[in-house]
N, C-alpha and C. Protein backbone atom coordinates (compact mmCIF):
# COMPACT_ATOMS: atom_id res chain seq x y z
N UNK A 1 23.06 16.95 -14.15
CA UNK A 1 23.78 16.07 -13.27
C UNK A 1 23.83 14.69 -13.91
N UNK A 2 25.20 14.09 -14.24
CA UNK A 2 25.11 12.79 -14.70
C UNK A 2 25.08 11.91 -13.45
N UNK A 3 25.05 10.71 -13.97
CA UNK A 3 25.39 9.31 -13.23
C UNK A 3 26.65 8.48 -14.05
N UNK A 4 27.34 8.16 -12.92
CA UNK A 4 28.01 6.90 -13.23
C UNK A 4 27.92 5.45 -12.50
N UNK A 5 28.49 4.10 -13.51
CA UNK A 5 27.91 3.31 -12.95
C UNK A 5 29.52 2.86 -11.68
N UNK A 6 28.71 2.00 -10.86
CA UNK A 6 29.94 1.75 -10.00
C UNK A 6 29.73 0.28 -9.65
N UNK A 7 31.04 -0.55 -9.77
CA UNK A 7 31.02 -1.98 -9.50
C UNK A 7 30.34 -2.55 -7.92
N UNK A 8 30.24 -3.73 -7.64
CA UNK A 8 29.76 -3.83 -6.35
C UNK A 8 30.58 -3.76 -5.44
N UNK A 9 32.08 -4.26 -6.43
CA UNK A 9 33.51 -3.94 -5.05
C UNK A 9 33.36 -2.72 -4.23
N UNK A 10 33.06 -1.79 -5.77
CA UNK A 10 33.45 -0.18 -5.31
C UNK A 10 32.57 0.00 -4.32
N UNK A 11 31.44 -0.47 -4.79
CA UNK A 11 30.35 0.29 -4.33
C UNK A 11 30.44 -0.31 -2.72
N UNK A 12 30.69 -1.20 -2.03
CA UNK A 12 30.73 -1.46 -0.56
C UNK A 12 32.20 -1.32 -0.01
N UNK A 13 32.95 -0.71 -0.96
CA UNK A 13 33.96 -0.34 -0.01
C UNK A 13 33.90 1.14 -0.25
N UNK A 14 33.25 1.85 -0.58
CA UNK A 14 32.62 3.57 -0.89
C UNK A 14 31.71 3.37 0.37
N UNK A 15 30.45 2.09 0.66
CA UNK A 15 29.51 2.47 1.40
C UNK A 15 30.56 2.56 2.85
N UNK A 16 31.20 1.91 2.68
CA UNK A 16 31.97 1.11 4.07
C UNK A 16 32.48 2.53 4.74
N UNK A 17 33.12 3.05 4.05
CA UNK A 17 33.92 4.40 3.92
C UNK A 17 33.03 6.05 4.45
N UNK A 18 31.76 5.74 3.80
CA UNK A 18 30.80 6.78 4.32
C UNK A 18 30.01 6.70 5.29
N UNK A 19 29.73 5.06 5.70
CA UNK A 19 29.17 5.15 6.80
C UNK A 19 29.76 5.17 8.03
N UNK A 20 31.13 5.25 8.21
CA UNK A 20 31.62 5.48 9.36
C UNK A 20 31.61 7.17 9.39
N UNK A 21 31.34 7.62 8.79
CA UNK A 21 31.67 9.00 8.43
C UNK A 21 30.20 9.54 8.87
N UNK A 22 28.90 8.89 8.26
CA UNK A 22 27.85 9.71 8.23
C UNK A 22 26.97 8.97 10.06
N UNK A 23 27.10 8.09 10.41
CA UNK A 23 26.99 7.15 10.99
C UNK A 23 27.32 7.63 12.66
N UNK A 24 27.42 8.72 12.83
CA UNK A 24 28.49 9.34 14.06
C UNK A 24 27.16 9.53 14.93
N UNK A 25 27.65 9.62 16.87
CA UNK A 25 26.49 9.98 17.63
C UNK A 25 25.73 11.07 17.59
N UNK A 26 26.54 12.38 16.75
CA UNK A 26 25.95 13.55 16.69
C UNK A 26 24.78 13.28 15.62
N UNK A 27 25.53 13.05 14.66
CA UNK A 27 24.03 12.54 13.33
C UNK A 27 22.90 11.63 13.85
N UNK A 28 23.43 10.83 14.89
CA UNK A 28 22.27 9.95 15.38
C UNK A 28 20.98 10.56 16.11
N UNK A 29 21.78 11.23 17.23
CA UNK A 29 20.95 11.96 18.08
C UNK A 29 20.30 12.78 17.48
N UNK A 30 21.22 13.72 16.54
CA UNK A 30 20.04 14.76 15.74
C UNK A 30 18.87 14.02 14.99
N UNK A 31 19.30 12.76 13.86
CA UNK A 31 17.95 12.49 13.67
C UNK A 31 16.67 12.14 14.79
N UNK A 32 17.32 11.57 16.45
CA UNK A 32 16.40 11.22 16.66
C UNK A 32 15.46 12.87 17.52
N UNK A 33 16.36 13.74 17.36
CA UNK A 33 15.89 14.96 18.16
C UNK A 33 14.40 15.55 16.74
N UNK A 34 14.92 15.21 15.60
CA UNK A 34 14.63 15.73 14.76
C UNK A 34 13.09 15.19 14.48
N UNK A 35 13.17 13.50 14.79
CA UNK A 35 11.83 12.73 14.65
C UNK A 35 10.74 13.29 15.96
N UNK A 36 11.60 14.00 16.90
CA UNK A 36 11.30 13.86 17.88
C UNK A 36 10.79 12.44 18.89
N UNK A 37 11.50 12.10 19.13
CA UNK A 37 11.68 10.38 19.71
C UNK A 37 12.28 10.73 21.11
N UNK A 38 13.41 11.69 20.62
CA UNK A 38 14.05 11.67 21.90
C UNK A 38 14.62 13.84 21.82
N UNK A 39 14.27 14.58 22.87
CA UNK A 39 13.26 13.68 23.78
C UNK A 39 11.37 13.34 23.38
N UNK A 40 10.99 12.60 24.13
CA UNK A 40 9.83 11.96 22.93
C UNK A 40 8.64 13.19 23.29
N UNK A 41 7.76 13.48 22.12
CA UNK A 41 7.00 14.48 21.88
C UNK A 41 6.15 14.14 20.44
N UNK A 42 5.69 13.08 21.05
CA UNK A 42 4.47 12.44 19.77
C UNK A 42 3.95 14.02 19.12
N UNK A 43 3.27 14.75 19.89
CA UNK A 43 2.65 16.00 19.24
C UNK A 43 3.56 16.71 18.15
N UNK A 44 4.67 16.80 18.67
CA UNK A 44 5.61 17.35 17.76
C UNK A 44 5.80 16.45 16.35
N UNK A 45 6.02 15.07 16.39
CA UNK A 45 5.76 14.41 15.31
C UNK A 45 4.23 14.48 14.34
N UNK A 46 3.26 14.43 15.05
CA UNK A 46 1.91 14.48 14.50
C UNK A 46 1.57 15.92 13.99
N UNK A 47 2.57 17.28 14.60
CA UNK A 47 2.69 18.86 13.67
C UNK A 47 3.18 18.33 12.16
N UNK A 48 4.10 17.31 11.78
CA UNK A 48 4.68 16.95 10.74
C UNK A 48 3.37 16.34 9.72
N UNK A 49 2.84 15.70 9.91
CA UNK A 49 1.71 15.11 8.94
C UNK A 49 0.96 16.30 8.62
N UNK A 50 0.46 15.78 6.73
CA UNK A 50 0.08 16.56 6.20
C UNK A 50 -1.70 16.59 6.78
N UNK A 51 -2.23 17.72 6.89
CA UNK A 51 -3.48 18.50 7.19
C UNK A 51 -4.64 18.06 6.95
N UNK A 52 -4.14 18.30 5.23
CA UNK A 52 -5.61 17.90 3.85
C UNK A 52 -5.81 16.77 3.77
N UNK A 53 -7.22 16.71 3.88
CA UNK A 53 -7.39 15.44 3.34
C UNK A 53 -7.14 14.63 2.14
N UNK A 54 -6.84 13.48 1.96
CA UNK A 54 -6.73 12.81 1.11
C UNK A 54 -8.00 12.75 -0.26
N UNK A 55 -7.72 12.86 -1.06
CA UNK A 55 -9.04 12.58 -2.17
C UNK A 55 -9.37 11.55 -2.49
N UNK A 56 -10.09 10.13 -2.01
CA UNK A 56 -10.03 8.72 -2.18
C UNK A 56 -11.23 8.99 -3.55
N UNK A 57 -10.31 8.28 -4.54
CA UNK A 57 -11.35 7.95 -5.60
C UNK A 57 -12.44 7.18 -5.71
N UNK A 58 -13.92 7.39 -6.11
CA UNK A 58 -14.87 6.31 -6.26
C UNK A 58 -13.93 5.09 -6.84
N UNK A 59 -14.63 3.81 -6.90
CA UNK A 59 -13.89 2.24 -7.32
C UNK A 59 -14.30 2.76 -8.55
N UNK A 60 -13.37 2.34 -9.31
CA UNK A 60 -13.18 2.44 -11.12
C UNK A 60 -14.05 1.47 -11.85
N UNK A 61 -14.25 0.61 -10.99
CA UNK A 61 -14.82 -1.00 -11.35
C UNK A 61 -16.33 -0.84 -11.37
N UNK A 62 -16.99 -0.58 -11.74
CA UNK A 62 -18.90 -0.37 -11.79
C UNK A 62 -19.06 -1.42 -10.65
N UNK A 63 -20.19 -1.22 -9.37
CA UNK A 63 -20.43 -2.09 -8.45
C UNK A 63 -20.81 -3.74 -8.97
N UNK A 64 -22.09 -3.12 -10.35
CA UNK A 64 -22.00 -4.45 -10.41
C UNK A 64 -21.22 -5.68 -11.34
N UNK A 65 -20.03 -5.15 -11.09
CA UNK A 65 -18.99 -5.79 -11.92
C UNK A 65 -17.87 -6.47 -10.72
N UNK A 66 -18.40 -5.77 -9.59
CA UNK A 66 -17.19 -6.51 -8.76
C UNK A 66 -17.68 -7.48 -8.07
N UNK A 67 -16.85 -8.66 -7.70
CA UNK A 67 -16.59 -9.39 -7.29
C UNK A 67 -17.14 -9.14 -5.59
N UNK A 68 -18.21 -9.73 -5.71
CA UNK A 68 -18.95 -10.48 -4.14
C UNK A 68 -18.07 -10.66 -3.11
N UNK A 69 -18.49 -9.76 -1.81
CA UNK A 69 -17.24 -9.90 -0.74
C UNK A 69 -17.98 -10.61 0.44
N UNK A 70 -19.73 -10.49 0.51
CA UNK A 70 -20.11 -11.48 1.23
C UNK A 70 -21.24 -11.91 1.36
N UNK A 71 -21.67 -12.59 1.57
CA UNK A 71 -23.07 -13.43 1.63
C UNK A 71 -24.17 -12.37 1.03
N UNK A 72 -24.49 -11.19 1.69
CA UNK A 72 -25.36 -9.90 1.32
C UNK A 72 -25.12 -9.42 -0.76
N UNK A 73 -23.92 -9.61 -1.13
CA UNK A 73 -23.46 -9.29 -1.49
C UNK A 73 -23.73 -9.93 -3.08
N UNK A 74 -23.24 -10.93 -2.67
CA UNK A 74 -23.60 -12.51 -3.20
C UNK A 74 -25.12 -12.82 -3.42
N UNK A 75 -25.59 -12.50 -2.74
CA UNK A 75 -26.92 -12.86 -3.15
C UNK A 75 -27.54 -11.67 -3.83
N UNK A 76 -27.01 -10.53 -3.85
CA UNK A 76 -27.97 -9.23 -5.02
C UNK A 76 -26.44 -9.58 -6.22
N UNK A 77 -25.64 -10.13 -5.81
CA UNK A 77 -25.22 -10.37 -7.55
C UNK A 77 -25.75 -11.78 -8.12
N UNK A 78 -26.38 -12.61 -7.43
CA UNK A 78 -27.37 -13.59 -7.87
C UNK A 78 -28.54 -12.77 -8.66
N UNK A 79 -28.97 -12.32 -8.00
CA UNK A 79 -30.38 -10.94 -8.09
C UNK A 79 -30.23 -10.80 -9.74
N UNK A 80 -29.19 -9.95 -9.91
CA UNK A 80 -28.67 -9.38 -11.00
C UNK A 80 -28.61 -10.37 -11.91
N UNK A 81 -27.88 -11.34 -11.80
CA UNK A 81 -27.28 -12.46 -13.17
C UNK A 81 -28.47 -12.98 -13.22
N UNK A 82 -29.36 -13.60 -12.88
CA UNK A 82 -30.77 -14.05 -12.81
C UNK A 82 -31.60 -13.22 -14.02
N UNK A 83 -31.38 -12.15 -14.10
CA UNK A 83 -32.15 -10.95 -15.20
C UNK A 83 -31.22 -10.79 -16.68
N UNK A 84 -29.90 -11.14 -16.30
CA UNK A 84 -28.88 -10.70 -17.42
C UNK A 84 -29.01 -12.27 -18.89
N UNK A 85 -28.31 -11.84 -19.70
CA UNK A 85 -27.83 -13.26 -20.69
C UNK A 85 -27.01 -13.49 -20.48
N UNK A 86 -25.97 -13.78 -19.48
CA UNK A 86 -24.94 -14.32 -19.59
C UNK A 86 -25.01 -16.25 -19.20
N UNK A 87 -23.64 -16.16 -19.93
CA UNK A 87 -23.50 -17.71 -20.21
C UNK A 87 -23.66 -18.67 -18.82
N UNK A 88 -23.94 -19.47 -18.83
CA UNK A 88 -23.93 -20.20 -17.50
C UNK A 88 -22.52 -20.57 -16.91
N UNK A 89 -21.33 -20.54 -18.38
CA UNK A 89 -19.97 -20.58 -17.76
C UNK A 89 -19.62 -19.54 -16.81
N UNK A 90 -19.66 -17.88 -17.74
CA UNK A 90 -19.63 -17.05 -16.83
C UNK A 90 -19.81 -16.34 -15.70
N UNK A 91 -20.98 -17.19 -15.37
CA UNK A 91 -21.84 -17.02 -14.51
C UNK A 91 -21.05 -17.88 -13.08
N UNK A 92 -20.39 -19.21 -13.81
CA UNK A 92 -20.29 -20.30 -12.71
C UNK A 92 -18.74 -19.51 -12.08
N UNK A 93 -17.94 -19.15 -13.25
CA UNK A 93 -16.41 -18.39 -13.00
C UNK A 93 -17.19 -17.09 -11.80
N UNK A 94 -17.44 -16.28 -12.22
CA UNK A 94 -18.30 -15.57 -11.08
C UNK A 94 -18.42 -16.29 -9.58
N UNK A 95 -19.32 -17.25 -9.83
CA UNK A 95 -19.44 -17.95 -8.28
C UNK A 95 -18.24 -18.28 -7.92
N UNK A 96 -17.92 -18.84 -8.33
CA UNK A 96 -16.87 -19.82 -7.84
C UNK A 96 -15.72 -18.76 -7.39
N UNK A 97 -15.31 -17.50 -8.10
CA UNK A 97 -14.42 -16.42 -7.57
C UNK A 97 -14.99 -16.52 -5.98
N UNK A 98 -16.34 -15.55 -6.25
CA UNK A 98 -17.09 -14.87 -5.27
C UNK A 98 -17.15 -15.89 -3.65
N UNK A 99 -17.12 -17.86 -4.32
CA UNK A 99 -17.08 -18.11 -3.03
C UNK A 99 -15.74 -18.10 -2.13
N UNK A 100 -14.63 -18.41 -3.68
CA UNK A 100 -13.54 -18.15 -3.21
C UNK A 100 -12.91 -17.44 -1.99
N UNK A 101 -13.45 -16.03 -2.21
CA UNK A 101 -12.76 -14.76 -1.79
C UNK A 101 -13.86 -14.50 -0.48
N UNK A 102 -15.01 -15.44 -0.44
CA UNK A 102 -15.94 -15.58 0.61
C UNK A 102 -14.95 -16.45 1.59
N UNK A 103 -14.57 -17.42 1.34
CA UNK A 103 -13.99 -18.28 2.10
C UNK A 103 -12.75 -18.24 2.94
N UNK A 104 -12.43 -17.38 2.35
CA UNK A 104 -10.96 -16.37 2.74
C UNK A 104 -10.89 -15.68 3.88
């Protein structure tokens, strides 16, 4: 299946053209019979969602690499940098994120 390209003239006087066409009360109503909205039947919508659970991945980011979300948090990544060599710059970029995103 190719594509072609189409100007913007074309292209809104093509849309103009199909949506009176696709746009009709029968197409309306069916989608909304179809969402079930009308008539309304939440259950019937909630048969539509998928079953399985989702697979949420562990964070990619090693814990103690992320960024302090609050006070508890903040203070065992104090814990940590206290034992490590890092620079006192890096250390301060750290805080200063961590109070950042505290303050937020």
């Amino acid at each position: 299946m190719g594509s072609s390209r189409v100007i913007k003239a074309e292209f809104l006087q093509i849309y103009a053209e199909i949506r009176l066409k696709a746009l009709t009360i029968s197409n309306i109503q069916s989608g909304f019979r179809k969402t079930s909205l009308v008539p309304y039947n939440p259950a019937a919508a909630l048969r539509q969602l998928p079953t399985t659970l989702l697979d949420i991945p562990d964070s990619v980011v090693p814990e103690h690499l992320q960024t302090p979300k609050n006070a508890a948090d903040l203070k065992k990544a104090l814990e940590m940098l206290n034992g490590n060599d890092m620079t006192p710059t890096h250390i301060g970029r750290k805080l200063g994120k961590a109070a950042e995103m505290f303050r937020t």
